[in-house]
C-alpha atoms as a PDB file:
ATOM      1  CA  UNK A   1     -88.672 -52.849-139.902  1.00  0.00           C
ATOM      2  CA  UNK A   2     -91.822 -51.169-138.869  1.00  0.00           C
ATOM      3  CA  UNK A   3     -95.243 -51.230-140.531  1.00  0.00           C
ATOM      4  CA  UNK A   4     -97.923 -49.662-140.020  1.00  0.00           C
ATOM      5  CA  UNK A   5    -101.678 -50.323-141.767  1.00  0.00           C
ATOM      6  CA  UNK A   6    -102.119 -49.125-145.305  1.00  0.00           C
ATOM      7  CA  UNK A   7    -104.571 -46.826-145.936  1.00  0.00           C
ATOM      8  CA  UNK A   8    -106.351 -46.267-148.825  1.00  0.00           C
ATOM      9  CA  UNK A   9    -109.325 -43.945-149.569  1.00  0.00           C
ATOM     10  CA  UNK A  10    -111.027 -44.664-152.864  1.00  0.00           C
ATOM     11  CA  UNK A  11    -113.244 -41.659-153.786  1.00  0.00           C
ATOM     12  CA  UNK A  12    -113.742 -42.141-157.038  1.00  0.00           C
ATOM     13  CA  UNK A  13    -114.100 -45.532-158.780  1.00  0.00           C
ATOM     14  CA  UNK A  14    -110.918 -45.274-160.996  1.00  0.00           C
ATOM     15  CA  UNK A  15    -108.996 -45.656-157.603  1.00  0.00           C
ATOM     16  CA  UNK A  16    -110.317 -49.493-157.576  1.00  0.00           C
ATOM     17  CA  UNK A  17    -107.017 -50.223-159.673  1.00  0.00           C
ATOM     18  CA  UNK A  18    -104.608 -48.649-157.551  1.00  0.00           C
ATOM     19  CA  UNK A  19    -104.058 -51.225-154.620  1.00  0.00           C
ATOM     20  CA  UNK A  20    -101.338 -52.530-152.629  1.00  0.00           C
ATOM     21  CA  UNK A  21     -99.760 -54.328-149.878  1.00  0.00           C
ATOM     22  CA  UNK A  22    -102.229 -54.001-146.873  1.00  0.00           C
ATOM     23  CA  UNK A  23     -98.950 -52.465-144.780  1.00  0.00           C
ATOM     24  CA  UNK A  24     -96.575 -49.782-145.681  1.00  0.00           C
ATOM     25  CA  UNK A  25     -92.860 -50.186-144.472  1.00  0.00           C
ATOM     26  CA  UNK A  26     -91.167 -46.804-142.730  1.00  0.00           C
ATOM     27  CA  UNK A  27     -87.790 -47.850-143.815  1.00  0.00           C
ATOM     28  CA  UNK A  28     -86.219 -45.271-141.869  1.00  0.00           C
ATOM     29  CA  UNK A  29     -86.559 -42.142-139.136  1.00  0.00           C
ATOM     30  CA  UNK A  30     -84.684 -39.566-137.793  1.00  0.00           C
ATOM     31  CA  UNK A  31     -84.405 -36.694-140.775  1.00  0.00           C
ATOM     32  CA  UNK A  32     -85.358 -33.193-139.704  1.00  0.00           C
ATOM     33  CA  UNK A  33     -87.249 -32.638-142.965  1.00  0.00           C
ATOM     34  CA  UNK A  34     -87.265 -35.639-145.989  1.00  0.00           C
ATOM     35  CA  UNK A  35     -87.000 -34.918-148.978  1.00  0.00           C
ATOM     36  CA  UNK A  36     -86.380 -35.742-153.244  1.00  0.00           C
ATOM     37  CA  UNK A  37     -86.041 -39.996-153.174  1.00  0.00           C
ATOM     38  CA  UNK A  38     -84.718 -40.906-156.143  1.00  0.00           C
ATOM     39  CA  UNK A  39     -84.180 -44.607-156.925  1.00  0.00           C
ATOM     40  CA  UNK A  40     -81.644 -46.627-158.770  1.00  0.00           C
ATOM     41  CA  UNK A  41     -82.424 -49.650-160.362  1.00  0.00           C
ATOM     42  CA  UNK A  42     -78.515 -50.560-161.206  1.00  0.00           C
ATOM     43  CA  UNK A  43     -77.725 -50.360-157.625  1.00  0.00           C
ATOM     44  CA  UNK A  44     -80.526 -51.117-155.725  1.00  0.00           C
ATOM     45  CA  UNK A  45     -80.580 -48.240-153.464  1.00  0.00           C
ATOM     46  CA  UNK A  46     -82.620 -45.003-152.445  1.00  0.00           C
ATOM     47  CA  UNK A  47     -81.087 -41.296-152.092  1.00  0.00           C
ATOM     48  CA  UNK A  48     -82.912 -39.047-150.085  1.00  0.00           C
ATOM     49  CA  UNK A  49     -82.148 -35.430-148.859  1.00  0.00           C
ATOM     50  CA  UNK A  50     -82.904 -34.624-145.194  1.00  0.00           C
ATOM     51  CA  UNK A  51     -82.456 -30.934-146.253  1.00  0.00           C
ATOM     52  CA  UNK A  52     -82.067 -28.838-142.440  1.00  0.00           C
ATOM     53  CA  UNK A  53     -79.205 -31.366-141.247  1.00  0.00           C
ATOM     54  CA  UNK A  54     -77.448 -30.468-144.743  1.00  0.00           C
ATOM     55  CA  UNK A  55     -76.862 -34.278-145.566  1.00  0.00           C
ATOM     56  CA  UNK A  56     -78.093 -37.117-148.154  1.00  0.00           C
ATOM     57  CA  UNK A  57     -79.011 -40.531-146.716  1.00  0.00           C
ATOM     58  CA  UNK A  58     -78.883 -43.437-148.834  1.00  0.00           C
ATOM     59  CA  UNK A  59     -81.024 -46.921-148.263  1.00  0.00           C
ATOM     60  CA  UNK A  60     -80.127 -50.254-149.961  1.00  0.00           C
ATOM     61  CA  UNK A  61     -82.689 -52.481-150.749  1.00  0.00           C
ATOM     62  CA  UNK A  62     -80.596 -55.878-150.447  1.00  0.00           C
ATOM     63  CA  UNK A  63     -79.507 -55.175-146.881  1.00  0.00           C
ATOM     64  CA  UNK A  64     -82.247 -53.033-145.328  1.00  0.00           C
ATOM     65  CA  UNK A  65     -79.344 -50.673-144.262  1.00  0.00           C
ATOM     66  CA  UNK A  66     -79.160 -46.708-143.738  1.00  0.00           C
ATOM     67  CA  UNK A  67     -76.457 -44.379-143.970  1.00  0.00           C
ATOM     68  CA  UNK A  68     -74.637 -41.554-145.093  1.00  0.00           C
ATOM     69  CA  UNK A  69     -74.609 -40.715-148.602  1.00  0.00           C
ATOM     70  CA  UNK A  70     -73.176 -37.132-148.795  1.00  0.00           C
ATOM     71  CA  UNK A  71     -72.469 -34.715-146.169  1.00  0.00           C
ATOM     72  CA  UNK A  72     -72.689 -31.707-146.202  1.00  0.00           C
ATOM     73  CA  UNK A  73     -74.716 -31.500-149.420  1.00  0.00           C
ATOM     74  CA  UNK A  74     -75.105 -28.078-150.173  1.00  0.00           C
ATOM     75  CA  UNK A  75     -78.579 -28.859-148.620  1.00  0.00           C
ATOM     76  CA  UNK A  76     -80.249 -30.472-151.606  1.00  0.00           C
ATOM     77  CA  UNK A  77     -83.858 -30.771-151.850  1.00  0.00           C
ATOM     78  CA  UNK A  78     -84.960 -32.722-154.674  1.00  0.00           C
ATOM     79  CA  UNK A  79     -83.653 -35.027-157.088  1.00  0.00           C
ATOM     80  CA  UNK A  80     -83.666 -37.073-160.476  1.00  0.00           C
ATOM     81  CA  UNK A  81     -81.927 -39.561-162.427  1.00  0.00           C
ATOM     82  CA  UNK A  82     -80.753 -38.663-165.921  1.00  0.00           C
ATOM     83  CA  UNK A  83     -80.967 -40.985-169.188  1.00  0.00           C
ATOM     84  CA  UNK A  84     -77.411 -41.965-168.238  1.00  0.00           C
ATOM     85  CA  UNK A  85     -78.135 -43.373-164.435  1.00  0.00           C
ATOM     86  CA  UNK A  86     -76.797 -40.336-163.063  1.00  0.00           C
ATOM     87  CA  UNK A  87     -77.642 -38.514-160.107  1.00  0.00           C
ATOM     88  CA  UNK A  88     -79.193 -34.577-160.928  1.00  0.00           C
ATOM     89  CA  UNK A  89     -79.799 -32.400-157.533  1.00  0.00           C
ATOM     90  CA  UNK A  90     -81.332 -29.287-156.672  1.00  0.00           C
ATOM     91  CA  UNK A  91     -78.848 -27.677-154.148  1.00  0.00           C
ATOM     92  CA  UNK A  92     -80.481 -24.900-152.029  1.00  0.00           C
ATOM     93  CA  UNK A  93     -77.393 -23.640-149.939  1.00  0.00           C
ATOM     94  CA  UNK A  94     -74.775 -24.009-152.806  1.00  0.00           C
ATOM     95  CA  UNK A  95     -78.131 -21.849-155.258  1.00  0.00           C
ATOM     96  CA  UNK A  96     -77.384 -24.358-158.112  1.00  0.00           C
ATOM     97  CA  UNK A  97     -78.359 -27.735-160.078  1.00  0.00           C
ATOM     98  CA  UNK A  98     -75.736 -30.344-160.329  1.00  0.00           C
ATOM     99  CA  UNK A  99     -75.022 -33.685-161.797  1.00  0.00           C
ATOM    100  CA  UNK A 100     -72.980 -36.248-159.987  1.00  0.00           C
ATOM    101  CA  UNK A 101     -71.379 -38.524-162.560  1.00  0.00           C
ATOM    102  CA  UNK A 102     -70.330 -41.796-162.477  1.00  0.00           C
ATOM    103  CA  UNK A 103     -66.740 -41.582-161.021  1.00  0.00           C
ATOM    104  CA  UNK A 104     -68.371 -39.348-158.332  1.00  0.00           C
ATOM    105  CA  UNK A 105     -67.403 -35.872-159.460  1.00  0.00           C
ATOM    106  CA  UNK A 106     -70.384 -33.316-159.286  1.00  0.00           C
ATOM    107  CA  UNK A 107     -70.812 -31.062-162.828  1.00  0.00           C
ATOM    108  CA  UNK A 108     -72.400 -27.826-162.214  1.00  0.00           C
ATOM    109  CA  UNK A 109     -75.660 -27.731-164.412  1.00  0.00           C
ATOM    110  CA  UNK A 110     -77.495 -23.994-163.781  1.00  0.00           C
ATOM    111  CA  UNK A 111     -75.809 -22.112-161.538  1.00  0.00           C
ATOM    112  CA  UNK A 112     -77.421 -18.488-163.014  1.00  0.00           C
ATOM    113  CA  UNK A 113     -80.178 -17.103-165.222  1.00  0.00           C
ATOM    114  CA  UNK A 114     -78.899 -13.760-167.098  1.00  0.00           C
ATOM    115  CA  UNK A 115     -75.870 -13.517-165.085  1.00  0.00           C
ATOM    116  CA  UNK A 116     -77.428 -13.352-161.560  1.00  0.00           C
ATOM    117  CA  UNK A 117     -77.781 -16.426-159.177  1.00  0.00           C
ATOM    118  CA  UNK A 118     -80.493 -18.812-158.625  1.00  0.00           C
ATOM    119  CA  UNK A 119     -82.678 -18.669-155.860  1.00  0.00           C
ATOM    120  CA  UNK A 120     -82.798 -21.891-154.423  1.00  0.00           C
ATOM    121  CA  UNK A 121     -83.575 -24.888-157.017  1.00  0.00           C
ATOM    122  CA  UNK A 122     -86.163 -27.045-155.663  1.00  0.00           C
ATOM    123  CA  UNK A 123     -87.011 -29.747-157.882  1.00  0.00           C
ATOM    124  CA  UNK A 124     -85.884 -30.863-161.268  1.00  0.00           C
ATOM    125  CA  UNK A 125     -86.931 -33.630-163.943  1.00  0.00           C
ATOM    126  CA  UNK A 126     -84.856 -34.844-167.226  1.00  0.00           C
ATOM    127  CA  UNK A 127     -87.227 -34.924-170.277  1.00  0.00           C
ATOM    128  CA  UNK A 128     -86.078 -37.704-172.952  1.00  0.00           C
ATOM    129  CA  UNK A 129     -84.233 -35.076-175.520  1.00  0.00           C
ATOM    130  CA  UNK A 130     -81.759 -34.713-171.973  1.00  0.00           C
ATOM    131  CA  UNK A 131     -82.962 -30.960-171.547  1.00  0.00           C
ATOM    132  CA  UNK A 132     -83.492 -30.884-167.975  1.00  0.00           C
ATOM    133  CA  UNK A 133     -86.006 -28.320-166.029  1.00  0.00           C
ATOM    134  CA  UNK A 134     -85.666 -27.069-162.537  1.00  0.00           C
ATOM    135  CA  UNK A 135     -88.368 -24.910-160.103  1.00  0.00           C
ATOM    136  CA  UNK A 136     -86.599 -22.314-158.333  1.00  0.00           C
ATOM    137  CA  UNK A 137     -88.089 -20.939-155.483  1.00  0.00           C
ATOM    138  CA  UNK A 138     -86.671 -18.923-152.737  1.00  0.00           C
ATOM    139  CA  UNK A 139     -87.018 -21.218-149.260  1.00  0.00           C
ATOM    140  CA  UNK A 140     -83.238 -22.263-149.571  1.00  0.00           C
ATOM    141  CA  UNK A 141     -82.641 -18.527-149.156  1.00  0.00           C
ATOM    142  CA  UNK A 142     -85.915 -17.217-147.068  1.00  0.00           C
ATOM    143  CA  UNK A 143     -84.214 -18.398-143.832  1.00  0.00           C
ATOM    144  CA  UNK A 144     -81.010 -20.625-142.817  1.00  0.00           C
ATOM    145  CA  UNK A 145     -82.868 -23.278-141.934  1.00  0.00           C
ATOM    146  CA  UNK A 146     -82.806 -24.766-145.423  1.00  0.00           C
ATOM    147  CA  UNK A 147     -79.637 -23.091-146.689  1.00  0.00           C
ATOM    148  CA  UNK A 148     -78.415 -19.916-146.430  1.00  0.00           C
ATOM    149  CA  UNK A 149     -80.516 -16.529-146.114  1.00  0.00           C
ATOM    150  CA  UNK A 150     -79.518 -14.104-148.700  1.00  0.00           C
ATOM    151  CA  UNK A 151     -81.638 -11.972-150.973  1.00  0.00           C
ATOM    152  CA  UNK A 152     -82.914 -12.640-154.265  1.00  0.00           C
ATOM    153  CA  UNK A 153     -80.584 -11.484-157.547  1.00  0.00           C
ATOM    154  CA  UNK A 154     -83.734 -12.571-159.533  1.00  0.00           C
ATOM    155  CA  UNK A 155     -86.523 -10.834-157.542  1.00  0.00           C
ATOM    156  CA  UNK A 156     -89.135 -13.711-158.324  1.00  0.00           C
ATOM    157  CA  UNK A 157     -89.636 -17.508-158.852  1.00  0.00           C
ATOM    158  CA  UNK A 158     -89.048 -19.318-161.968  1.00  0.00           C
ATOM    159  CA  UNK A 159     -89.467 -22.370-164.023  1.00  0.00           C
ATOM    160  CA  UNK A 160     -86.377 -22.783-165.927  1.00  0.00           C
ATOM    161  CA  UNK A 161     -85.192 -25.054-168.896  1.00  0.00           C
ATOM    162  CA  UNK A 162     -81.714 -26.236-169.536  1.00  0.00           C
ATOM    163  CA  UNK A 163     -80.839 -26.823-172.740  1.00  0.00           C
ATOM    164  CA  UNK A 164     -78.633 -30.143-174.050  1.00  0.00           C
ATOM    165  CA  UNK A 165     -76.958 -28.665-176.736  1.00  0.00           C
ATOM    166  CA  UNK A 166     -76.094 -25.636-175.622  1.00  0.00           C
ATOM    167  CA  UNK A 167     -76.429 -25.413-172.121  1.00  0.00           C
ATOM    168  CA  UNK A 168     -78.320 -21.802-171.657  1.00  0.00           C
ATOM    169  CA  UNK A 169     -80.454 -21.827-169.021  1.00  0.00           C
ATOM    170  CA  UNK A 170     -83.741 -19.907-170.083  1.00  0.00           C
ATOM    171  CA  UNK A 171     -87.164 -19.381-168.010  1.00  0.00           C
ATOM    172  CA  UNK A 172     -90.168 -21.745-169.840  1.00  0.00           C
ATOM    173  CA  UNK A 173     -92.893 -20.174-167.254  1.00  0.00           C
ATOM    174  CA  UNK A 174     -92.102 -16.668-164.745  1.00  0.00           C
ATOM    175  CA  UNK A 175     -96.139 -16.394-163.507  1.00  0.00           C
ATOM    176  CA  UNK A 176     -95.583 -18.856-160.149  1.00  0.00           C
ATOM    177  CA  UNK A 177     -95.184 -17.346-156.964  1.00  0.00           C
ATOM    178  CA  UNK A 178     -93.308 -20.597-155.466  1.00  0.00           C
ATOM    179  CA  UNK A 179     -93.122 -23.111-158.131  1.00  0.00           C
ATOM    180  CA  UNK A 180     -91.834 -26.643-156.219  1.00  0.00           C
ATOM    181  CA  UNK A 181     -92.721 -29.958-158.022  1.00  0.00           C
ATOM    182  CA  UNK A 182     -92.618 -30.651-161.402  1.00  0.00           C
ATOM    183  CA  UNK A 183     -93.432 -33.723-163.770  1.00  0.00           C
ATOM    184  CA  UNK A 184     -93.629 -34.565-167.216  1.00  0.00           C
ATOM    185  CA  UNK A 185     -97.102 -36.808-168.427  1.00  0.00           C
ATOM    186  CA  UNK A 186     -96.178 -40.035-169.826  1.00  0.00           C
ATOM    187  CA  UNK A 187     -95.983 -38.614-173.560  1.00  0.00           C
ATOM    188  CA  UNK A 188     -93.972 -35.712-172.267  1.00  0.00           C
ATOM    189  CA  UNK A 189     -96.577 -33.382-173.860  1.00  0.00           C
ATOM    190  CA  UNK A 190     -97.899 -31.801-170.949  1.00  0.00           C
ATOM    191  CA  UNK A 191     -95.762 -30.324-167.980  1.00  0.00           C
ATOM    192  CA  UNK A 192     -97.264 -30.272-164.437  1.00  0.00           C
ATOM    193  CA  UNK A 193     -95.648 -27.774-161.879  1.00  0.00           C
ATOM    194  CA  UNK A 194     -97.052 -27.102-158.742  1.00  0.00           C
ATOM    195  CA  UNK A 195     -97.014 -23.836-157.225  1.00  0.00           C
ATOM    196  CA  UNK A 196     -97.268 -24.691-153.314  1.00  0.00           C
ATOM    197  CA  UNK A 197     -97.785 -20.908-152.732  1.00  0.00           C
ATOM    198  CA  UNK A 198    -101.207 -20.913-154.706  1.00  0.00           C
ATOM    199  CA  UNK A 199    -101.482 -24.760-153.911  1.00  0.00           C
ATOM    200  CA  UNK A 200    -102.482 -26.198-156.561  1.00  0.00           C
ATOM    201  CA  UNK A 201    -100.987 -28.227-159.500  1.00  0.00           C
ATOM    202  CA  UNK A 202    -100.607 -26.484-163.043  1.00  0.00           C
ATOM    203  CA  UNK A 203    -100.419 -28.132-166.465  1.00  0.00           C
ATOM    204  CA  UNK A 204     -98.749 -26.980-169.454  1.00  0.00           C
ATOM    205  CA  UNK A 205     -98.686 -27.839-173.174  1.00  0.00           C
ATOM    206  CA  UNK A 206     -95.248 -28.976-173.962  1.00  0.00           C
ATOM    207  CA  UNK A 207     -93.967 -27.256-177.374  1.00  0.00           C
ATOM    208  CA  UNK A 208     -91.378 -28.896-179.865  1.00  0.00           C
ATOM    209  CA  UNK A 209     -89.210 -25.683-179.503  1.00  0.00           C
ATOM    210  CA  UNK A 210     -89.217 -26.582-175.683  1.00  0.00           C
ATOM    211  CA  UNK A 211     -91.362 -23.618-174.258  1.00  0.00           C
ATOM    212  CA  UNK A 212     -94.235 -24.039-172.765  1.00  0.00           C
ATOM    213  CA  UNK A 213     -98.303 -22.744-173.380  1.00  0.00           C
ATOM    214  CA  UNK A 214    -101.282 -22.870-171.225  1.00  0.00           C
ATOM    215  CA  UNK A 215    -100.742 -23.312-167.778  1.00  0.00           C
ATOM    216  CA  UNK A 216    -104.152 -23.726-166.897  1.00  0.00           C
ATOM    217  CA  UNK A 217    -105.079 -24.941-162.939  1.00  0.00           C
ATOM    218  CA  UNK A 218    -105.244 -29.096-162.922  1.00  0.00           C
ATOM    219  CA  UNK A 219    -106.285 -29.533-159.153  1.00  0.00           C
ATOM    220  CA  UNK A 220    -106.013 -27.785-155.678  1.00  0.00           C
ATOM    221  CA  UNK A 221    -105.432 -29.621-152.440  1.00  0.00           C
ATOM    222  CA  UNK A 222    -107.972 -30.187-149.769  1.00  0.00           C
ATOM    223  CA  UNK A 223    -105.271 -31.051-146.919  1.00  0.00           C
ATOM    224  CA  UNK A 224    -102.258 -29.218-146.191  1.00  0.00           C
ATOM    225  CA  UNK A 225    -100.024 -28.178-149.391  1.00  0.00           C
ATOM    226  CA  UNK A 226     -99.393 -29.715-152.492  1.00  0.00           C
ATOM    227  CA  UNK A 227     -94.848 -30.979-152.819  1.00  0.00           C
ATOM    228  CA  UNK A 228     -93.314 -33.504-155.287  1.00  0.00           C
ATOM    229  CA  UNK A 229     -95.359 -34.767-158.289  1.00  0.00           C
ATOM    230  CA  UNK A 230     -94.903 -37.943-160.120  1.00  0.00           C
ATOM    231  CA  UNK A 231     -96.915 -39.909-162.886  1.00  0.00           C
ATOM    232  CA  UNK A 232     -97.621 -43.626-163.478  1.00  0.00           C
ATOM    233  CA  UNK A 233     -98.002 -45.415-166.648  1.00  0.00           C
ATOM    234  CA  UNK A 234    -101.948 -44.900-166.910  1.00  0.00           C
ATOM    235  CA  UNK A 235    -100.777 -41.234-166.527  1.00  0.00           C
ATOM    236  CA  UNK A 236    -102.621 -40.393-163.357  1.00  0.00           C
ATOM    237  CA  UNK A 237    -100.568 -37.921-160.884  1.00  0.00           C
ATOM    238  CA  UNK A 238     -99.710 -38.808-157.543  1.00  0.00           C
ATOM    239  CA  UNK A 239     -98.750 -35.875-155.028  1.00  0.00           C
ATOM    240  CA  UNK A 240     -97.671 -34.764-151.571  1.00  0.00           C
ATOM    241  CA  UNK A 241     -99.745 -33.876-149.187  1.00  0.00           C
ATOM    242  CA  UNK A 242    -100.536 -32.842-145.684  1.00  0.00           C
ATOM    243  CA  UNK A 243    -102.189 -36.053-144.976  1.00  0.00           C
ATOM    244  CA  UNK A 244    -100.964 -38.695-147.437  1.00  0.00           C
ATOM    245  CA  UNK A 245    -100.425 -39.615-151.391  1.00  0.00           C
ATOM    246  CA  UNK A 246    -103.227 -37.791-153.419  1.00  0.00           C
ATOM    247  CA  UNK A 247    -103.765 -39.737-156.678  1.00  0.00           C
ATOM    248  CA  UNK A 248    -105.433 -37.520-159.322  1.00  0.00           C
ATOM    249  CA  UNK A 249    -106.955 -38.752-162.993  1.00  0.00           C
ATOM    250  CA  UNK A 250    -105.122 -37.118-166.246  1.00  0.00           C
ATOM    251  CA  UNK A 251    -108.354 -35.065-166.262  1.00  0.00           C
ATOM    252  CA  UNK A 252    -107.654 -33.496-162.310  1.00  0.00           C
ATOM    253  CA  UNK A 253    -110.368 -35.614-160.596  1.00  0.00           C
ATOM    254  CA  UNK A 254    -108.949 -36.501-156.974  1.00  0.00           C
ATOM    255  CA  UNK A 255    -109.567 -40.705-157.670  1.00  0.00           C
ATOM    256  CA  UNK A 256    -108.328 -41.501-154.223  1.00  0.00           C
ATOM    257  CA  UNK A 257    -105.351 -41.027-151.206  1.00  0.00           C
ATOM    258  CA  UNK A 258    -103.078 -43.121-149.327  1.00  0.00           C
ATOM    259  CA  UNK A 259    -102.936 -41.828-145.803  1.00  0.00           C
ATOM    260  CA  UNK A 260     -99.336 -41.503-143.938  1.00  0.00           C
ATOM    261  CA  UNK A 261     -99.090 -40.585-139.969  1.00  0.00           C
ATOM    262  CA  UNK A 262     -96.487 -37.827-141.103  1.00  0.00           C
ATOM    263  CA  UNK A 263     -96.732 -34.748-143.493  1.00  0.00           C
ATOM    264  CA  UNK A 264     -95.574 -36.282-146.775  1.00  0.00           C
ATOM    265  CA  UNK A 265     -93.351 -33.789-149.318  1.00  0.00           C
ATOM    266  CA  UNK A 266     -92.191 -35.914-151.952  1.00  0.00           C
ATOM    267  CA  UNK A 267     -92.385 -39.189-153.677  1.00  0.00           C
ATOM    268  CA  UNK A 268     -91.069 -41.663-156.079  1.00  0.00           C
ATOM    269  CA  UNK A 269     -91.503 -44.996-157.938  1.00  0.00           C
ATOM    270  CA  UNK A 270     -88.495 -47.729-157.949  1.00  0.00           C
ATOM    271  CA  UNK A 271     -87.994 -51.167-157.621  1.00  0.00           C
ATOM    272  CA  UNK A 272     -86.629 -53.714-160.222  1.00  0.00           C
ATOM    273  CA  UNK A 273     -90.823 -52.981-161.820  1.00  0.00           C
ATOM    274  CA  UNK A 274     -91.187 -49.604-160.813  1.00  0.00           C
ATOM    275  CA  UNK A 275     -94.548 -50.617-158.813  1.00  0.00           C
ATOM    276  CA  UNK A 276     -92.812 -49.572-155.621  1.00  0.00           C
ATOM    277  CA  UNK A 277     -93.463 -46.100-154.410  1.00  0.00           C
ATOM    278  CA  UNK A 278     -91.391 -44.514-151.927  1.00  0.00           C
ATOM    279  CA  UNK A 279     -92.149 -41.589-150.024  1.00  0.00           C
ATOM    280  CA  UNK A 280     -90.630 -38.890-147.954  1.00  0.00           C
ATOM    281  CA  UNK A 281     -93.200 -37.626-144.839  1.00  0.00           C
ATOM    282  CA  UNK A 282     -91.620 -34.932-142.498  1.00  0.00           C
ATOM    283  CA  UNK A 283     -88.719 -37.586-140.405  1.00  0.00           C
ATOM    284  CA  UNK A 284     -89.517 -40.462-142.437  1.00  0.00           C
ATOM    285  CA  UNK A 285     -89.073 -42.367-145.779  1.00  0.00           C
ATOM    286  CA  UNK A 286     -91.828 -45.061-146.001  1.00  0.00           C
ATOM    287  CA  UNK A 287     -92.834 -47.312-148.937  1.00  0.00           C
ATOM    288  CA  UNK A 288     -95.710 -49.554-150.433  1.00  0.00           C
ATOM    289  CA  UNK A 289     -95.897 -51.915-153.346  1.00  0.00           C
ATOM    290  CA  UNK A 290     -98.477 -51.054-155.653  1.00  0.00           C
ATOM    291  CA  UNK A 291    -100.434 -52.459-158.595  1.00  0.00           C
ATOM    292  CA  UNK A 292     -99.336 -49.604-160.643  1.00  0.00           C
ATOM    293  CA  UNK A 293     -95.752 -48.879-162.169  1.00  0.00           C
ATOM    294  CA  UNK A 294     -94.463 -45.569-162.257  1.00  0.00           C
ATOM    295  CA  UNK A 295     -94.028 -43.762-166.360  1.00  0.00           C
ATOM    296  CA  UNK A 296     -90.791 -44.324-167.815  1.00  0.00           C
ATOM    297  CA  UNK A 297     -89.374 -41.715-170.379  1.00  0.00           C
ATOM    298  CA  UNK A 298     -90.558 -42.457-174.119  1.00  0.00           C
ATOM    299  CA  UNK A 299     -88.244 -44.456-176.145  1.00  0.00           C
END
């Protein structure tokens, strides 16, 4: 396995507690462009999408070993894991959000918002009630390089909210011009989307009716574009970058990076302690163990 030296940048003193191994791992190479890792504690194992080859790669952390997990794959972009241990995908050819359940059947979540078709889900997160909310920007159908070029039914980008009762798909925020990464704070009270368009990171009060308020600007990047989003237990936000891992305090101060040779676009923690961050950078999927954990859904 190949390492390469860690890098970290503290630029703000609150960084101090965010260490790690003094090498990161590049636990595989070879995607066109990696993307959504999502980790599974029951099994071990990392999914990944490598979203222009139209597949999903899979890595299992007892035996070091890469390979195929689905292909073609409607060429997915990000992904989460449900309450349940399931797998929930944004599919950018196939214009919907699925759930693959445990006998390996795939339920189709959101396929439509007021009768016409999605855009191109991007990323998607499962709050604690099971609602689950999805970004839906347009590069799946922009070009066929990451789907399948088509025109918009919807004429704009949306954050949408699926509801776990009923089902309906409804918008919770239509002011983004290419909404991408999206994570709940550790209480679920706040909602950060970023809008990689505008490039920066947005945060919204959660309410208990399951819209959303505010929306007010949280950070901007300083290198390349802002991609996936995740929290950690202390609740700061760590994000994709042009040149790394930004890690930003609840309040929006950039604390400190990690720095990774390759444009990163998404991230995760996993692991049996959830202190192990994996990250997708342009052909690679690379990881670190940290002295943080990642948030877990409240109780």
């Amino acid at each position: 396995m190949e390492t390469i030296e860690a890098r970290f940048e503290t630029l703000d003193d609150r960084f101090k507690a965010c260490r790690g191994d003094d090498r990161v791992e590049r636990l595989h190479t070879g995607c066109r462009w990696a993307e959504g890792p999502a980790y599974f504690p029951a099994g071990r194992f990392l999914v990944w999408s490598d979203i222009p080859n139209d597949r999903m790669l899979r890595w299992d952390e007892m035996t070091g070993a890469v390979g195929p997990f689905r292909q073609p794959a409607g060429y997915t972009n990000g992904h989460t894991v449900d309450r349940e241990g399931r797998l929930v995908s944004c599919e950018q050819g196939n214009r919907r959000v699925t759930r693959t359940e445990h006998d390996g059947s795939v339920t189709v979540i959101a396929d439509r918002w007021e009768g016409r078709r999605l855009n191109s889900p991007n990323d998607v997160v499962v709050r604690s009630d099971g609602s689950i909310w999805f970004t839906d920007p347009s590069y799946g159908i922009d070009t066929d390089y990451e789907g399948h070029r088509a025109e918009s039914e919807i004429g704009a980008c949306h954050v949408y909210r699926v509801d776990p009762a009923t089902g309906k798909v409804r918008t919770v925020a239509e002011d983004f011009v290419r909404p991408n990464g999206l994570a709940f704070s550790t209480d679920e009270s706040t909602l950060y989307v970023v809008d990689t368009r505008s490039n920066h990171i947005r945060a919204f009060g959660v309410n208990e009716d399951g819209t959303l308020s505010g929306g007010q600007v949280l950070a901007s990047c300083d290198s390349g574009v802002f991609d996936g989003i995740r929290v950690d237990t202390a609740g700061r936000i760590w994000a994709a970058a042009g040149d790394g891992v930004h890690c930003f305090d609840p309040d929006g101060t950039l604390i400190g990076k990690i720095h990774i040779p390759e444009t990163v676009s998404n991230l995760c923690f996993g692991g049996l302690k959830r202190n192990q961050l994996f990250i997708t950078a342009t052909a690679s999927v690379y990881t670190i163990l940290l002295t943080v954990n990642g948030a877990t859904r409240p109780s």
